[in-house]
Protein backbone atom coordinates (compact mmCIF):
# COMPACT_ATOMS: atom_id res chain seq x y z
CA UNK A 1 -10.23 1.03 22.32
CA UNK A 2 -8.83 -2.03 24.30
CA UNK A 3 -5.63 -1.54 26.00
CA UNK A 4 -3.87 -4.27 23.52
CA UNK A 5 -5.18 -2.28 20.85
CA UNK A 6 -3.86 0.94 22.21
CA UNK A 7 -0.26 -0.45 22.94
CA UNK A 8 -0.22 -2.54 19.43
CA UNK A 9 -0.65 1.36 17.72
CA UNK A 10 1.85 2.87 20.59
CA UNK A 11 4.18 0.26 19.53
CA UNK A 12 3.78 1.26 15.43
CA UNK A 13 4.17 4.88 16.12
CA UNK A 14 6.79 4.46 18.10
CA UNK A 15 8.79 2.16 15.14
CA UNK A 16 7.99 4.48 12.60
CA UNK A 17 9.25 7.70 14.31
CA UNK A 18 12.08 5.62 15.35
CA UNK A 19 12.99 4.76 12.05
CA UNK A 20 11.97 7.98 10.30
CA UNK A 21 12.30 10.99 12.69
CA UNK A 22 12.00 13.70 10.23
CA UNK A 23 8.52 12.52 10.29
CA UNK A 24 7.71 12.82 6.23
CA UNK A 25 6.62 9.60 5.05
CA UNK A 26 3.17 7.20 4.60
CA UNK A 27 1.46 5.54 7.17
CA UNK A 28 -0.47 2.83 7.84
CA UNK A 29 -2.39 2.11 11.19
CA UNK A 30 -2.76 -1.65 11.39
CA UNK A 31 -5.39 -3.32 14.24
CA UNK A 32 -5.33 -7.14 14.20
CA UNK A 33 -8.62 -9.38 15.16
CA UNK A 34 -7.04 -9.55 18.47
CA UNK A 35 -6.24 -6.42 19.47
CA UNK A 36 -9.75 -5.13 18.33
CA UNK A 37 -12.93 -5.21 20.77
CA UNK A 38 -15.01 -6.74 18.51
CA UNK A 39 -12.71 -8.67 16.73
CA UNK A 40 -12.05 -6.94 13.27
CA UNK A 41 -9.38 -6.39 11.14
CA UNK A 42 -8.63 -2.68 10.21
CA UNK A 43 -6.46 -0.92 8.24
CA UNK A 44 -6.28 2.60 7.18
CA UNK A 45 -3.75 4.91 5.48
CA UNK A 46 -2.44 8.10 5.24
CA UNK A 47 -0.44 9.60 2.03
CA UNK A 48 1.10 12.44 4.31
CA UNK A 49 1.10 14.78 1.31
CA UNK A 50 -1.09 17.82 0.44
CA UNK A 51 -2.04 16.77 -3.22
CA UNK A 52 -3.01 13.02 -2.53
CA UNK A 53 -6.74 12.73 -1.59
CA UNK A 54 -7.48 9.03 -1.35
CA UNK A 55 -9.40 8.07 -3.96
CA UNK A 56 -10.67 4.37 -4.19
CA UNK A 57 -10.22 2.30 -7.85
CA UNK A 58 -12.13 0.36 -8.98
CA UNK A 59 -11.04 -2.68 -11.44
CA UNK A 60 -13.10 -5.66 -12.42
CA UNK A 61 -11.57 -9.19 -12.08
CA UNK A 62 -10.52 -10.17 -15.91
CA UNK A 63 -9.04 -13.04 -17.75
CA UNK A 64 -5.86 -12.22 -19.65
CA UNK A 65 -4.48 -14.00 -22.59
CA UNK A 66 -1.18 -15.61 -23.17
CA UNK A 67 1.11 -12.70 -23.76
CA UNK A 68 -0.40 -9.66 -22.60
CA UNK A 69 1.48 -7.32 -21.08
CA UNK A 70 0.84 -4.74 -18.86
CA UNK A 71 2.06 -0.48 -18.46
CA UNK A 72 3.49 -0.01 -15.02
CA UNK A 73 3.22 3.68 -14.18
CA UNK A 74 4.19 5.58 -11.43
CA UNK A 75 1.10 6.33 -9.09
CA UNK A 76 1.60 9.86 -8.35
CA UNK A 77 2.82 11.33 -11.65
CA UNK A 78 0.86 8.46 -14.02
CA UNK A 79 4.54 8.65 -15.63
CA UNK A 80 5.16 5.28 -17.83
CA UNK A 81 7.96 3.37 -15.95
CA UNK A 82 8.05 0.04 -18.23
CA UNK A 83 5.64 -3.16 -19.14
CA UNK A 84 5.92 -6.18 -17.42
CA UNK A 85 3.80 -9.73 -18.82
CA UNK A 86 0.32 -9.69 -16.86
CA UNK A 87 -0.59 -12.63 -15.03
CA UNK A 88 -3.23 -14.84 -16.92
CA UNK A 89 -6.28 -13.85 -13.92
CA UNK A 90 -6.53 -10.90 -11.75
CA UNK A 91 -9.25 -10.41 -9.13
CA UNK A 92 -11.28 -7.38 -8.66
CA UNK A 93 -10.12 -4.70 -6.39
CA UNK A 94 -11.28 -1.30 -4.59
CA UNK A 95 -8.43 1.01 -3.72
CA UNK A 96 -5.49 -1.28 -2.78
CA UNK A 97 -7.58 -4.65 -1.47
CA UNK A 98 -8.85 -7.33 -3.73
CA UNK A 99 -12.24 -9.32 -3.63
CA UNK A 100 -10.74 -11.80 -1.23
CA UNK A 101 -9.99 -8.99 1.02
CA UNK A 102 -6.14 -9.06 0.76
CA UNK A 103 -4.38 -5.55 0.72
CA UNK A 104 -1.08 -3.52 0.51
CA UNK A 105 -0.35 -0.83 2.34
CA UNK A 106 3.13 0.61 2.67
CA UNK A 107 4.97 3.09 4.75
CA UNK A 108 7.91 4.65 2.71
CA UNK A 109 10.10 7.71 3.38
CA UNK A 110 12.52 7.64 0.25
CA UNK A 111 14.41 4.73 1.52
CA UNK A 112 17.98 4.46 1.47
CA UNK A 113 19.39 5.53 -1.83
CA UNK A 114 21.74 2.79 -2.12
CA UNK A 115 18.95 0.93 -2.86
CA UNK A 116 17.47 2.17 -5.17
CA UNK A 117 17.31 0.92 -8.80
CA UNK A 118 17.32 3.30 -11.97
CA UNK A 119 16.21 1.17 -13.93
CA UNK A 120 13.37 -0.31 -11.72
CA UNK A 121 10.08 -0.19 -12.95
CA UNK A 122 7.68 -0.94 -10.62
CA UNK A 123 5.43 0.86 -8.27
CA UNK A 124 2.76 -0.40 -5.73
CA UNK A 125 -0.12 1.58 -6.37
């Protein structure tokens, strides 16, 4: 590991504990081209809970007609949430990056509950 590389993870760790110092949330470890030694993105995630395991999706790109809509259900609990219209093309993805290698990752610990929305419906997974 290259010492940028070592201080650009320092640096993360360091911003998540200070923002989160009972220590239960996600994480994500986030190397950019130039703080790699070969020159390579990475990204990797942790759920930080005992019944995730990290499974990887798989969904095919597809064309969507005018009108469709699609169920939005929470990704732990698979618990409907709402619909929402789908967007006319969607790309094909593994886990949580698409064909054209864009991701999401996110690091969450609740959040503040002033926030939050009851009658939100979406969820990133």
């Amino acid at each position: 590991m290259t010492r940028k590389a070592f201080f650009a993870i320092a640096l993360a760790v360091c911003a998540f504990l200070a923002g989160n110092p009972s220590g239960k949330a996600c994480t994500n470890i986030i190397v950019t081209r130039g703080a790699s030694a070969d020159n390579s993105n990475m990204v990797s995630y942790a759920a930080d809970s005992h019944v995730l395991y990290g499974e990887l999706y798989f969904h095919p790109a597809a064309l969507w007609k005018a009108g469709s809509e699609l169920n939005v259900v929470d990704w732990d609990s698979y618990r409907p949430l709402g619909v929402i219209p789908q967007v006319p093309r969607t790309y094909k993805t593994v886990g949580n990056m698409n064909e054209n290698q864009l991701i999401i990752g996110e690091t969450t610990w609740g959040g503040r509950r002033g926030l939050r929305d009851p009658k939100g419906v979406m969820d990133y997974g």
